[in-house]
N, C-alpha and C. Protein backbone atom coordinates (compact mmCIF):
# COMPACT_ATOMS: atom_id res chain seq x y z
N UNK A 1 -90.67 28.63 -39.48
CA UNK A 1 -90.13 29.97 -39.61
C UNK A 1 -89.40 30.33 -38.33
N UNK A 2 -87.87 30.94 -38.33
CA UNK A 2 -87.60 31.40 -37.14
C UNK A 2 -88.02 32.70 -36.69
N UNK A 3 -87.81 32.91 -35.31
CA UNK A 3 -88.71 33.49 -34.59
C UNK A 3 -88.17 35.18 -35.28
N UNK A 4 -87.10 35.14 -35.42
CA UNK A 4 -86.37 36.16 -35.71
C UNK A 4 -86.89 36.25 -37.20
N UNK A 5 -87.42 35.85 -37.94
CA UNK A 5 -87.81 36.50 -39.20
C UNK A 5 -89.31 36.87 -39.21
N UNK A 6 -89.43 37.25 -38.80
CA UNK A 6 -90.52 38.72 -39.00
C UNK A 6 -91.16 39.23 -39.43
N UNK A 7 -91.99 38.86 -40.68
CA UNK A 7 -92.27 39.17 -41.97
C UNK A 7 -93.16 40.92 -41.49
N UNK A 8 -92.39 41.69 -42.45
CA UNK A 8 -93.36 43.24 -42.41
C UNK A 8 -94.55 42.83 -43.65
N UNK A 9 -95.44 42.74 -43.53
CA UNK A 9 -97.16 42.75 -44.36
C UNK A 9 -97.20 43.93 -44.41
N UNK A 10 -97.38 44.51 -45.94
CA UNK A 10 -97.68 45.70 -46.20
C UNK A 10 -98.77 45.55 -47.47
N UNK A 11 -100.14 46.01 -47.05
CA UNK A 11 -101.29 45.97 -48.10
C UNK A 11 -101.35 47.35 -48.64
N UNK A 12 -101.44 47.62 -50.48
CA UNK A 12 -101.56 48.53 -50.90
C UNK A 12 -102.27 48.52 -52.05
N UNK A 13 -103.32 49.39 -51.97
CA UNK A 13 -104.12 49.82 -53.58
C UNK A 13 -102.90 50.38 -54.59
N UNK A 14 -103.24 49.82 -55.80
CA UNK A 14 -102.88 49.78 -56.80
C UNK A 14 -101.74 51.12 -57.31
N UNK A 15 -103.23 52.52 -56.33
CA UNK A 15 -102.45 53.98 -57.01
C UNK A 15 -101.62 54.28 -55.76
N UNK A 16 -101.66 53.27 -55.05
CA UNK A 16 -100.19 54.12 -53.87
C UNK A 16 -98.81 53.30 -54.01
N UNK A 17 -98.80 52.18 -54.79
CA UNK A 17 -97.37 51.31 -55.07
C UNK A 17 -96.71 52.19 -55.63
N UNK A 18 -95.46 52.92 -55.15
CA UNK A 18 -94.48 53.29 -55.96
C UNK A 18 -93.97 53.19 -57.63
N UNK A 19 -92.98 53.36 -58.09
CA UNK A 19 -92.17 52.79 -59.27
C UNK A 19 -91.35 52.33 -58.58
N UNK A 20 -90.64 52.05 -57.23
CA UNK A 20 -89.86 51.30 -57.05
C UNK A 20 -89.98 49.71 -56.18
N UNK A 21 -91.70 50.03 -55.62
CA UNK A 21 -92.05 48.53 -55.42
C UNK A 21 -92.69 48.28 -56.91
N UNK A 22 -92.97 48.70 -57.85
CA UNK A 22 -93.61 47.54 -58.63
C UNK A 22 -92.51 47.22 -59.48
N UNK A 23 -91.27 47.84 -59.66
CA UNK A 23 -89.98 47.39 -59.97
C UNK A 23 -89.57 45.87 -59.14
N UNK A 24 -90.16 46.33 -58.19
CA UNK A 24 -89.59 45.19 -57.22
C UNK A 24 -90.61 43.96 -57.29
N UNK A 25 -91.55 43.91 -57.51
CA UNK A 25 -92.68 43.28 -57.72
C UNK A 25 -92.56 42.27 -59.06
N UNK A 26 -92.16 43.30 -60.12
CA UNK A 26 -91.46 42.24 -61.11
C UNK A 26 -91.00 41.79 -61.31
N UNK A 27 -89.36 41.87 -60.38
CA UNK A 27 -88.38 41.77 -60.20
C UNK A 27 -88.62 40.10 -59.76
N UNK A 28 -89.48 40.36 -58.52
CA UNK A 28 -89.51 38.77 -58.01
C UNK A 28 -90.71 37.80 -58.92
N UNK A 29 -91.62 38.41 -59.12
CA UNK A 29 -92.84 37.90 -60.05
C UNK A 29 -92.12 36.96 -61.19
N UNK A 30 -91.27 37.32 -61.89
CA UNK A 30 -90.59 37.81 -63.22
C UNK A 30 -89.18 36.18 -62.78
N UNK A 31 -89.03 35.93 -61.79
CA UNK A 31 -87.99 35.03 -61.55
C UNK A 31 -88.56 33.94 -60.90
N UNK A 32 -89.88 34.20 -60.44
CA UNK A 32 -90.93 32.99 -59.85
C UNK A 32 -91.10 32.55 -60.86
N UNK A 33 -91.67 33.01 -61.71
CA UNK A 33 -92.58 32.52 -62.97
C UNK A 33 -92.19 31.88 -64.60
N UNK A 34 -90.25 32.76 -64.32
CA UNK A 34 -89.26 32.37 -65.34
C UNK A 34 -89.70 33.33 -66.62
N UNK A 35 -90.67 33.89 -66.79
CA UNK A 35 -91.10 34.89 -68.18
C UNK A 35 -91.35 36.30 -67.18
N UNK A 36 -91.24 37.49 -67.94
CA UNK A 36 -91.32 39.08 -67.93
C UNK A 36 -93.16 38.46 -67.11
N UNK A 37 -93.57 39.44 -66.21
CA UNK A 37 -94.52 39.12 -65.32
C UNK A 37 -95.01 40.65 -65.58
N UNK A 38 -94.21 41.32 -66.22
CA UNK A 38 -94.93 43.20 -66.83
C UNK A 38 -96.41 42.83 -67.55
N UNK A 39 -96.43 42.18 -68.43
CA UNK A 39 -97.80 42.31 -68.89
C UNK A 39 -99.26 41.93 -68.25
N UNK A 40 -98.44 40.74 -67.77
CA UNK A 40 -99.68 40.25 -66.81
C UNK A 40 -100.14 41.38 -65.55
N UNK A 41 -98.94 42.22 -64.89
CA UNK A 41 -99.57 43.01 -63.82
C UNK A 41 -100.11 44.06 -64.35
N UNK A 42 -99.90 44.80 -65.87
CA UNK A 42 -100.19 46.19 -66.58
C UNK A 42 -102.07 45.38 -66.73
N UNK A 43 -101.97 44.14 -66.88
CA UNK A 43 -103.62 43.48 -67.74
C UNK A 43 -104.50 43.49 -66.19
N UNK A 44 -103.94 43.46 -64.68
CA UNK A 44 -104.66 43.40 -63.93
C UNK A 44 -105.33 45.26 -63.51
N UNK A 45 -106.78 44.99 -63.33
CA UNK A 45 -107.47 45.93 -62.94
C UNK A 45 -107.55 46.05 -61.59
N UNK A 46 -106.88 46.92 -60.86
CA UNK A 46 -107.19 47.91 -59.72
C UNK A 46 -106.62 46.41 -58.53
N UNK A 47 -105.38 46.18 -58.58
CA UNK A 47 -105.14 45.06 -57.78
C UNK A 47 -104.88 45.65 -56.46
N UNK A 48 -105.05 45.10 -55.48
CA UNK A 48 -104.52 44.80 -54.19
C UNK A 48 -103.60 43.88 -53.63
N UNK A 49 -102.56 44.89 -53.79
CA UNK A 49 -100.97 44.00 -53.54
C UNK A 49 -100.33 43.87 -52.51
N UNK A 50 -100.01 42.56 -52.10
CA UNK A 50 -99.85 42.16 -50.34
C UNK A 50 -98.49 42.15 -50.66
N UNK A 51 -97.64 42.57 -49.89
CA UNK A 51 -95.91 42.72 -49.98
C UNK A 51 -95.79 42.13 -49.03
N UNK A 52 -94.48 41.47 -48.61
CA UNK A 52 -94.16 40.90 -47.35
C UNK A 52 -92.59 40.96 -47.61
N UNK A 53 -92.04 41.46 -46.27
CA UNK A 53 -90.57 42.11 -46.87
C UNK A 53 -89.72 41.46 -45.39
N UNK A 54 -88.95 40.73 -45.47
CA UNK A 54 -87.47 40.83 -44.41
C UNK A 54 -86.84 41.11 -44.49
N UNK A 55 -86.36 42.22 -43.41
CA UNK A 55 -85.42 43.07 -43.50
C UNK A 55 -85.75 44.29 -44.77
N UNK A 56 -86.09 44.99 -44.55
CA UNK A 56 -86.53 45.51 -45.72
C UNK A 56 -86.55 44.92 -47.77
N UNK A 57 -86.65 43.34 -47.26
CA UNK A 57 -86.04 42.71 -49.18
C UNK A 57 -87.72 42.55 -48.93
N UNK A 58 -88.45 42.53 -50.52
CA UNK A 58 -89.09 41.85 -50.46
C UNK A 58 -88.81 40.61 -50.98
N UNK A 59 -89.66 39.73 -50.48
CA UNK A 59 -89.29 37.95 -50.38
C UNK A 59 -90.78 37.32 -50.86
N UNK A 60 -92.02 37.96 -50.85
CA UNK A 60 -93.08 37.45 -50.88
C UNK A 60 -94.03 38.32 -51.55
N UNK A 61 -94.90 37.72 -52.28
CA UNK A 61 -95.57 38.72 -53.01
C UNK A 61 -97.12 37.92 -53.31
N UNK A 62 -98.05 38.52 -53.40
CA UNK A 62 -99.44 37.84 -53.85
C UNK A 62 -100.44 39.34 -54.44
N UNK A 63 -101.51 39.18 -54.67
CA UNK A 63 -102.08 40.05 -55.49
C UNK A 63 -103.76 39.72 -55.44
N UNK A 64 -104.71 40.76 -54.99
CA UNK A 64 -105.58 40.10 -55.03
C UNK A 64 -106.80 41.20 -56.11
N UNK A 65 -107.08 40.68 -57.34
CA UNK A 65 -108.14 41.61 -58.36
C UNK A 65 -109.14 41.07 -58.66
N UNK A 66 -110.00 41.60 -58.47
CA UNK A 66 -111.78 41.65 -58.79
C UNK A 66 -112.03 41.30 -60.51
N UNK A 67 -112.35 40.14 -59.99
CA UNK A 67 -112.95 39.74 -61.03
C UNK A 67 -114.52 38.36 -61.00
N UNK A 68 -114.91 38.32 -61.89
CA UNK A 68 -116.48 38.11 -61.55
C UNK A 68 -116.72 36.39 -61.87
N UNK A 69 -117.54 35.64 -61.30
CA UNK A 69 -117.13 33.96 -61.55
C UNK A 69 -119.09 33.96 -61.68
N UNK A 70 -119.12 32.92 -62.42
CA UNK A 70 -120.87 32.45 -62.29
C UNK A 70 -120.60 31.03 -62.01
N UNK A 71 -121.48 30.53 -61.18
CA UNK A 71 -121.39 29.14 -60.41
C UNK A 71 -122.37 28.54 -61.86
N UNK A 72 -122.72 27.71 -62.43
CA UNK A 72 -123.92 27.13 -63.35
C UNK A 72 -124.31 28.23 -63.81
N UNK A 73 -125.95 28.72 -63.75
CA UNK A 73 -126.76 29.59 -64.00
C UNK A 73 -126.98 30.73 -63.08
N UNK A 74 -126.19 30.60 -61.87
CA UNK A 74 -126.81 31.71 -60.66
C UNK A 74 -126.03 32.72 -61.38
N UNK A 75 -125.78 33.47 -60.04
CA UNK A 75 -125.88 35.16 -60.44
C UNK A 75 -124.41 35.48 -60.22
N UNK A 76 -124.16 36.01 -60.52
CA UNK A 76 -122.35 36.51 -60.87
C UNK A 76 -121.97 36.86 -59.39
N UNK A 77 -120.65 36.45 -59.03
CA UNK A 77 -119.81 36.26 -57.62
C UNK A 77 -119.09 37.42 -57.94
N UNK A 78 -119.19 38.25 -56.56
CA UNK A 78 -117.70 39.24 -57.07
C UNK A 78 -116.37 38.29 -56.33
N UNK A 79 -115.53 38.20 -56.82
CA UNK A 79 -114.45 36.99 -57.13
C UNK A 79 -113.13 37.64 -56.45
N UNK A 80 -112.55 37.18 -55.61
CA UNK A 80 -111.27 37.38 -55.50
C UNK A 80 -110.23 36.85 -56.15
N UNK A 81 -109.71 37.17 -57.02
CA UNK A 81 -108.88 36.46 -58.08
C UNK A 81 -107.02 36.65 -57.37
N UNK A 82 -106.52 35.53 -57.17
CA UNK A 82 -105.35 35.70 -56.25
C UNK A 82 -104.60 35.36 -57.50
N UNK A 83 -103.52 36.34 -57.71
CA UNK A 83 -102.46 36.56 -58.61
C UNK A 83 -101.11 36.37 -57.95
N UNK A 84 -100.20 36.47 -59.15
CA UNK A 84 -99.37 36.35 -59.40
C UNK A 84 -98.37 35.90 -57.48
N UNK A 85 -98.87 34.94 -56.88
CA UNK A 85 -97.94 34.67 -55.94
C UNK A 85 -97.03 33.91 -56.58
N UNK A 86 -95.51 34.70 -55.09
CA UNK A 86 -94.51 34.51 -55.54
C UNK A 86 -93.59 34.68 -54.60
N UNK A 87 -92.13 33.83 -54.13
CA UNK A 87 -91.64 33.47 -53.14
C UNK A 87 -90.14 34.14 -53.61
N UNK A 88 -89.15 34.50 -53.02
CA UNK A 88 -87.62 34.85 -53.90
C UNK A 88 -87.29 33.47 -53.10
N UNK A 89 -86.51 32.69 -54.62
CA UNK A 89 -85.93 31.32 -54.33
C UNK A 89 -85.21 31.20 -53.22
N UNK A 90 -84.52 31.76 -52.76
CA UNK A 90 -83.79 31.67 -51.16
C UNK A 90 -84.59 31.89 -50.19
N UNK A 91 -85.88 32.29 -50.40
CA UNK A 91 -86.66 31.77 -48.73
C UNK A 91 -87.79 31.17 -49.12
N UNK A 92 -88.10 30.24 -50.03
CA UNK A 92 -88.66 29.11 -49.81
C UNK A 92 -88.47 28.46 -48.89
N UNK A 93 -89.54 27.84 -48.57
CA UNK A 93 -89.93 26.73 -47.21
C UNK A 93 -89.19 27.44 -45.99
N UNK A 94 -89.90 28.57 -45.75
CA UNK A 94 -89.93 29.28 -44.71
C UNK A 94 -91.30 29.14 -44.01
N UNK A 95 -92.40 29.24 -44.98
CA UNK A 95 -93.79 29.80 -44.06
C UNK A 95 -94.68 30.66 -44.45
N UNK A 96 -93.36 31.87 -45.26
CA UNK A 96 -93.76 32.98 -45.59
C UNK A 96 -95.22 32.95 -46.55
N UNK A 97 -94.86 31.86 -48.17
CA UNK A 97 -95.96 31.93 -48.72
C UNK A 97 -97.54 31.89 -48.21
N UNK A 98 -97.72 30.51 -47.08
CA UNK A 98 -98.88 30.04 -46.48
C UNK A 98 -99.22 31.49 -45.62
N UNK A 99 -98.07 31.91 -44.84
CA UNK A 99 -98.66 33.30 -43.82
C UNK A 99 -99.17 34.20 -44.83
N UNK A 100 -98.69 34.62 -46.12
CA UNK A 100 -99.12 35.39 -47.36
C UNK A 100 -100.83 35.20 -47.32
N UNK A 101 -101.03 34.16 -47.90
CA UNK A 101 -101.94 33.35 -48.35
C UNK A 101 -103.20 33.31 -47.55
N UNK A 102 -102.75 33.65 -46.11
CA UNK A 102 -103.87 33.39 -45.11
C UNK A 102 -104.29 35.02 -45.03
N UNK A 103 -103.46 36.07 -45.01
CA UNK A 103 -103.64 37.21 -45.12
C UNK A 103 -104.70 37.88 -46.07
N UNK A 104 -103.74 36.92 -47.62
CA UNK A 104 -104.65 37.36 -48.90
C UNK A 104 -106.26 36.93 -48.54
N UNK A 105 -106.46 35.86 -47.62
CA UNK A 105 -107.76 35.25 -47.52
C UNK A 105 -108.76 36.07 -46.57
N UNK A 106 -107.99 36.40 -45.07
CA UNK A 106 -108.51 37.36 -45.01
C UNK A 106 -108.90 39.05 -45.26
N UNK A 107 -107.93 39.76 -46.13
CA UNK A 107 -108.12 40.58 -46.76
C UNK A 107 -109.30 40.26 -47.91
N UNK A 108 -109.84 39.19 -48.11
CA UNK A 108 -111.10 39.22 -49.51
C UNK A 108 -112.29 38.45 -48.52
N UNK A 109 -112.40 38.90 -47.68
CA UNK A 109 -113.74 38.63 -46.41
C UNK A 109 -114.90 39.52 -47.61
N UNK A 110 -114.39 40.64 -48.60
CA UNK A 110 -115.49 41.46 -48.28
C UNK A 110 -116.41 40.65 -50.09
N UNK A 111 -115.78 39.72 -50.53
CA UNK A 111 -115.89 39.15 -51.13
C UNK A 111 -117.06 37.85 -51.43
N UNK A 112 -117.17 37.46 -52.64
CA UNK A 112 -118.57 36.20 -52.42
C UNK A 112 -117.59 34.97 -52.23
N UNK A 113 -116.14 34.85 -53.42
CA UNK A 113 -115.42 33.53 -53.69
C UNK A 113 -114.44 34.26 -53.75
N UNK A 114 -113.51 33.53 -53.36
CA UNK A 114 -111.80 33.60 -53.89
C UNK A 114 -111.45 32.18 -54.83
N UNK A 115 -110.30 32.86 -55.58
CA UNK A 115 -110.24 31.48 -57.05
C UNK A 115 -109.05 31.83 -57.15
N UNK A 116 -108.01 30.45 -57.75
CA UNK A 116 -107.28 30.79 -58.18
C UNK A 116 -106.86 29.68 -59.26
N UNK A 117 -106.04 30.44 -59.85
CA UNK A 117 -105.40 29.05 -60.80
C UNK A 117 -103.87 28.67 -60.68
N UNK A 118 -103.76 27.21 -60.60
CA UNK A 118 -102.48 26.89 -60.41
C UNK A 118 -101.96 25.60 -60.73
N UNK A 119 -100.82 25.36 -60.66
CA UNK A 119 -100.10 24.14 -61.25
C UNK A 119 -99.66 23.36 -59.82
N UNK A 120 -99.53 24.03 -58.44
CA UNK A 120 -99.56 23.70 -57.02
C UNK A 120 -100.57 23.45 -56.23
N UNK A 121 -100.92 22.83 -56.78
CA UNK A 121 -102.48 22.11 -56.12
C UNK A 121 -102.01 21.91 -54.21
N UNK A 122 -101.16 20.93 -53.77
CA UNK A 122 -100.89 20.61 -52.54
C UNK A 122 -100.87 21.75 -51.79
N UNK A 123 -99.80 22.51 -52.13
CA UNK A 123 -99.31 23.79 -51.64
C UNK A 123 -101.02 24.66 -51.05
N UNK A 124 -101.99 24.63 -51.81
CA UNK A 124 -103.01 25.40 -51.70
C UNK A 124 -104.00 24.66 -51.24
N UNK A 125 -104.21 23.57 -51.11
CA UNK A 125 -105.14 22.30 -50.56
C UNK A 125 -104.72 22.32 -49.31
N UNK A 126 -103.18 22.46 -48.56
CA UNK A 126 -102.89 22.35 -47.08
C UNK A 126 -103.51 23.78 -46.53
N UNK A 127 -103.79 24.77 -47.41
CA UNK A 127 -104.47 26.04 -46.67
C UNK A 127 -106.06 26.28 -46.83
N UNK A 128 -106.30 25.15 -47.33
CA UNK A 128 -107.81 24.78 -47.52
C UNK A 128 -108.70 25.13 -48.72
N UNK A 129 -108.05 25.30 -49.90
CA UNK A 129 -108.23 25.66 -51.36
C UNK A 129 -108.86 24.13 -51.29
N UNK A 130 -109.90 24.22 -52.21
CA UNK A 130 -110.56 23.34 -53.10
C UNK A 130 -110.17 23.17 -54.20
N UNK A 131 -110.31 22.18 -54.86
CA UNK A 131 -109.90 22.03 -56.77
C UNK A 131 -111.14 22.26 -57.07
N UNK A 132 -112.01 23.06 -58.00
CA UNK A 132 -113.30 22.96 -58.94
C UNK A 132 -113.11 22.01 -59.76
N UNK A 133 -114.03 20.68 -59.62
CA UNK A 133 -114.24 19.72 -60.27
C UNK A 133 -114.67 19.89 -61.78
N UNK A 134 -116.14 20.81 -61.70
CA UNK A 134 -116.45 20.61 -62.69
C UNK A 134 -115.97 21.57 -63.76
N UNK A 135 -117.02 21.40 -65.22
CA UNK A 135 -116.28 22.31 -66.30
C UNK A 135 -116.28 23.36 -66.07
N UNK A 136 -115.27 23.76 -66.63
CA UNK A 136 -114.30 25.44 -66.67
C UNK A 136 -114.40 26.59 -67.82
N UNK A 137 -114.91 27.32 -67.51
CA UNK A 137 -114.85 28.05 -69.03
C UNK A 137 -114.74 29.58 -68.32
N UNK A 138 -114.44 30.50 -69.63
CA UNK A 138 -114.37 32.10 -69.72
C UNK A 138 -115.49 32.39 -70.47
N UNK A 139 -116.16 33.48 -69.93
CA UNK A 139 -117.01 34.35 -71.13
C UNK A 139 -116.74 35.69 -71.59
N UNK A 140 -116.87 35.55 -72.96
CA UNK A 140 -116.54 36.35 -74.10
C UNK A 140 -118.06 36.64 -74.55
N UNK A 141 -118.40 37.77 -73.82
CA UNK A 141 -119.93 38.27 -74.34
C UNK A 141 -120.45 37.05 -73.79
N UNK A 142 -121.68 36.89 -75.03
CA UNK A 142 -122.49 35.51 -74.28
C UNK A 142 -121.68 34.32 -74.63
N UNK A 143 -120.72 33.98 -74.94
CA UNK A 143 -120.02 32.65 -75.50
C UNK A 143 -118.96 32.73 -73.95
N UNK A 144 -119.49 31.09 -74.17
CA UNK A 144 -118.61 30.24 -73.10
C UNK A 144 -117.69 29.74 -74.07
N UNK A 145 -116.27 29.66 -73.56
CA UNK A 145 -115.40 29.00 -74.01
C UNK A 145 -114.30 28.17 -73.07
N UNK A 146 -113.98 27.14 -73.30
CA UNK A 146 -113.85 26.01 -72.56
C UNK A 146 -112.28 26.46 -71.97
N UNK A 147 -111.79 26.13 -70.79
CA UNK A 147 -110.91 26.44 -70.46
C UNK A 147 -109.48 25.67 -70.86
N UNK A 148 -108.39 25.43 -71.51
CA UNK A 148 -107.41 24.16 -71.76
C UNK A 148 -107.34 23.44 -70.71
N UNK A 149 -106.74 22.08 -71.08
CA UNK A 149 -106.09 21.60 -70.10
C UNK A 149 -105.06 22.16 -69.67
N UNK A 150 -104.30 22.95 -70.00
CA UNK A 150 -102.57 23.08 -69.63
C UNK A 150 -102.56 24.09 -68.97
N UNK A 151 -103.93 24.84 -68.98
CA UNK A 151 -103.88 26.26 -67.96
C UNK A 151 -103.47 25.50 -66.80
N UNK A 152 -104.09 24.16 -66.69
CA UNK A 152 -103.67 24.02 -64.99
C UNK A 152 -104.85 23.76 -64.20
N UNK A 153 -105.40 23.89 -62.85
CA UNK A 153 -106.64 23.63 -62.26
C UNK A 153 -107.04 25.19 -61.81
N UNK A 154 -108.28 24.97 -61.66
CA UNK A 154 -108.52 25.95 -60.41
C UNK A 154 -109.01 25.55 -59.34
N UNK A 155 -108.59 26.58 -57.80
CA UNK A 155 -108.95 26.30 -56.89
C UNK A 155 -109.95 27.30 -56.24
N UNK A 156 -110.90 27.00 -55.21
CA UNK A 156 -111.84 27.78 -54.87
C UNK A 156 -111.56 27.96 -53.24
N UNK A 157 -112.02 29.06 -52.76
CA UNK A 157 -112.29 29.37 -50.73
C UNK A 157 -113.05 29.81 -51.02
N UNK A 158 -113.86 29.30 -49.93
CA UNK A 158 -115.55 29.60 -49.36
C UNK A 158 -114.71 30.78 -48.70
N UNK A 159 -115.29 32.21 -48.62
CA UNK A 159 -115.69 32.71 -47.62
C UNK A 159 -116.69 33.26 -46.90
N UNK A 160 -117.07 33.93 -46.08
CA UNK A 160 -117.66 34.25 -44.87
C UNK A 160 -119.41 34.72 -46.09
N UNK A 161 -118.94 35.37 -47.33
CA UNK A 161 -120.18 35.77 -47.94
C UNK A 161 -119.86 34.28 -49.22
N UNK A 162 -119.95 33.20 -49.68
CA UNK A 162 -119.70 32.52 -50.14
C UNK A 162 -121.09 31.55 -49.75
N UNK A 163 -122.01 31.45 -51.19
CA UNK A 163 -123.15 30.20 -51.37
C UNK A 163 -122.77 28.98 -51.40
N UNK A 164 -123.77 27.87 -51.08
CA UNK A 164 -123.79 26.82 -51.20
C UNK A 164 -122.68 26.34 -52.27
N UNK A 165 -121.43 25.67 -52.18
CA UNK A 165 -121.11 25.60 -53.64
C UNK A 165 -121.20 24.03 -54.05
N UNK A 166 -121.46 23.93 -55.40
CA UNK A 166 -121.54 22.89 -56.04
C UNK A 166 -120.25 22.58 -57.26
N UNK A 167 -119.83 22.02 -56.60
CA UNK A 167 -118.04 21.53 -56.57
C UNK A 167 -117.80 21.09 -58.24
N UNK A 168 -118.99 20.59 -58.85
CA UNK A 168 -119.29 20.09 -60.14
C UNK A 168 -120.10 20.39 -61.22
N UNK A 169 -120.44 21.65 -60.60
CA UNK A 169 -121.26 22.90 -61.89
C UNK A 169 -120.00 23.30 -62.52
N UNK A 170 -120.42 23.71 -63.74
CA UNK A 170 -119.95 24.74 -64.25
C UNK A 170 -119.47 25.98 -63.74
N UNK A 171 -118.22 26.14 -63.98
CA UNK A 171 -117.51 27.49 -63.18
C UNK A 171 -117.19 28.62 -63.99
N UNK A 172 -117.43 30.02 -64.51
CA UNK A 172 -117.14 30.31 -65.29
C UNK A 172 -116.91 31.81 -65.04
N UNK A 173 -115.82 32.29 -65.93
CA UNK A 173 -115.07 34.23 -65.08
C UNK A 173 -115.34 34.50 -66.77
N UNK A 174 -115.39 35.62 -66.33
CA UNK A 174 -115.09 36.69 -67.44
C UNK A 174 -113.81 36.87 -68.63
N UNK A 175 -113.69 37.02 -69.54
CA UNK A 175 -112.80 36.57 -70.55
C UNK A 175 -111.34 37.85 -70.13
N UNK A 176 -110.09 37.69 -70.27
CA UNK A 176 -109.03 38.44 -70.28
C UNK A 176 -107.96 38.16 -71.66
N UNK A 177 -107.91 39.18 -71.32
CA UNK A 177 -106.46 38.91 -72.07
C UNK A 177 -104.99 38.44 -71.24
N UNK A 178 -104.24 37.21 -71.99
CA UNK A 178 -103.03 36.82 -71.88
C UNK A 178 -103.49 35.43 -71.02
N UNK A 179 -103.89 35.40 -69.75
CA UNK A 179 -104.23 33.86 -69.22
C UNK A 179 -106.01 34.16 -68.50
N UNK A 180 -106.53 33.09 -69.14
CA UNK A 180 -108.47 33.82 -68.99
C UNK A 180 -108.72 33.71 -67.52
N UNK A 181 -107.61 32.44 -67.15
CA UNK A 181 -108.29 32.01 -65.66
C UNK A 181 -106.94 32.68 -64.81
């Protein structure tokens, strides 16, 4: 990254984002992802949205919402669920995402696990993401249901309140609508 780009980090609860950053939010979400990225942010509950802007553009975006993971049989994790990151195609391989990323990580200290799901395994393994080995599922009431293959993997960070983990239990979140993991 050159020295001269600067990134402004701006963390905001959910009810202080404008209509014209979450315009903007989709805007880039929505061209990362190649599909409308509106439903997926209307389906997230009470997110915490990390902006990162040069020059006043935003260029970087990540998202972090509470949601709940059970390791095997133990007792339910409150979960940092890292969303919808997202880079505007002209400043890729800057920096920006990983500086994002380390932010989003320490902003969910107050957390048991952070998780995410993704199709960029490397990208998130050089910032010290784990892959969860073992089986994957959502719960729907008491029913486990198995996660696809094509969702992609998930990845896990220990943090600071984060148990013993067992890399090859059963991993399992709470059921959503549109993508479970």
């Amino acid at each position: 990254m050159n020295m001269k780009e600067q990134l402004d980090i701006q963390i905001k609860a959910n009810k202080d984002l404008s209509a014209r950053e979450f315009a903007e939010i989709i805007a880039l979400t929505s061209q990362a992802f190649e599909r409308d990225y509106t439903p997926y942010m209307e389906s997230f509950t009470s997110p915490t949205h990390i902006l990162a802007r040069l020059n006043r553009k935003l260029v970087c975006y990540v998202a972090i919402v509470t949601r709940w993971t059970q390791m095997g049989k133990g007792p339910l994790l409150k979960t940092a669920a890292i969303e919808g990151m997202a880079t505007e195609l002209s400043y890729r391989h800057r920096g920006f995402a990983s500086q994002l990323m380390r932010r989003a990580v320490a902003e969910a200290q107050d957390y048991d696990i952070a998780v995410l799901s993704t199709g960029r395994n490397g990208f998130y393994a050089r910032l010290g993401w784990k892959i969860w080995e073992g089986p994957l599922y959502t719960r729907k009431g008491k029913e486990l249901i198995a996660m696809p293959e094509e969702q992609g993997c998930v990845m896990v960070y220990a943090l600071s309140k984060t148990p013993p983990l067992d890399m090859t239990a059963t991993l399992s979140i709470e059921w959503r609508e549109l993508e479970p993991w």
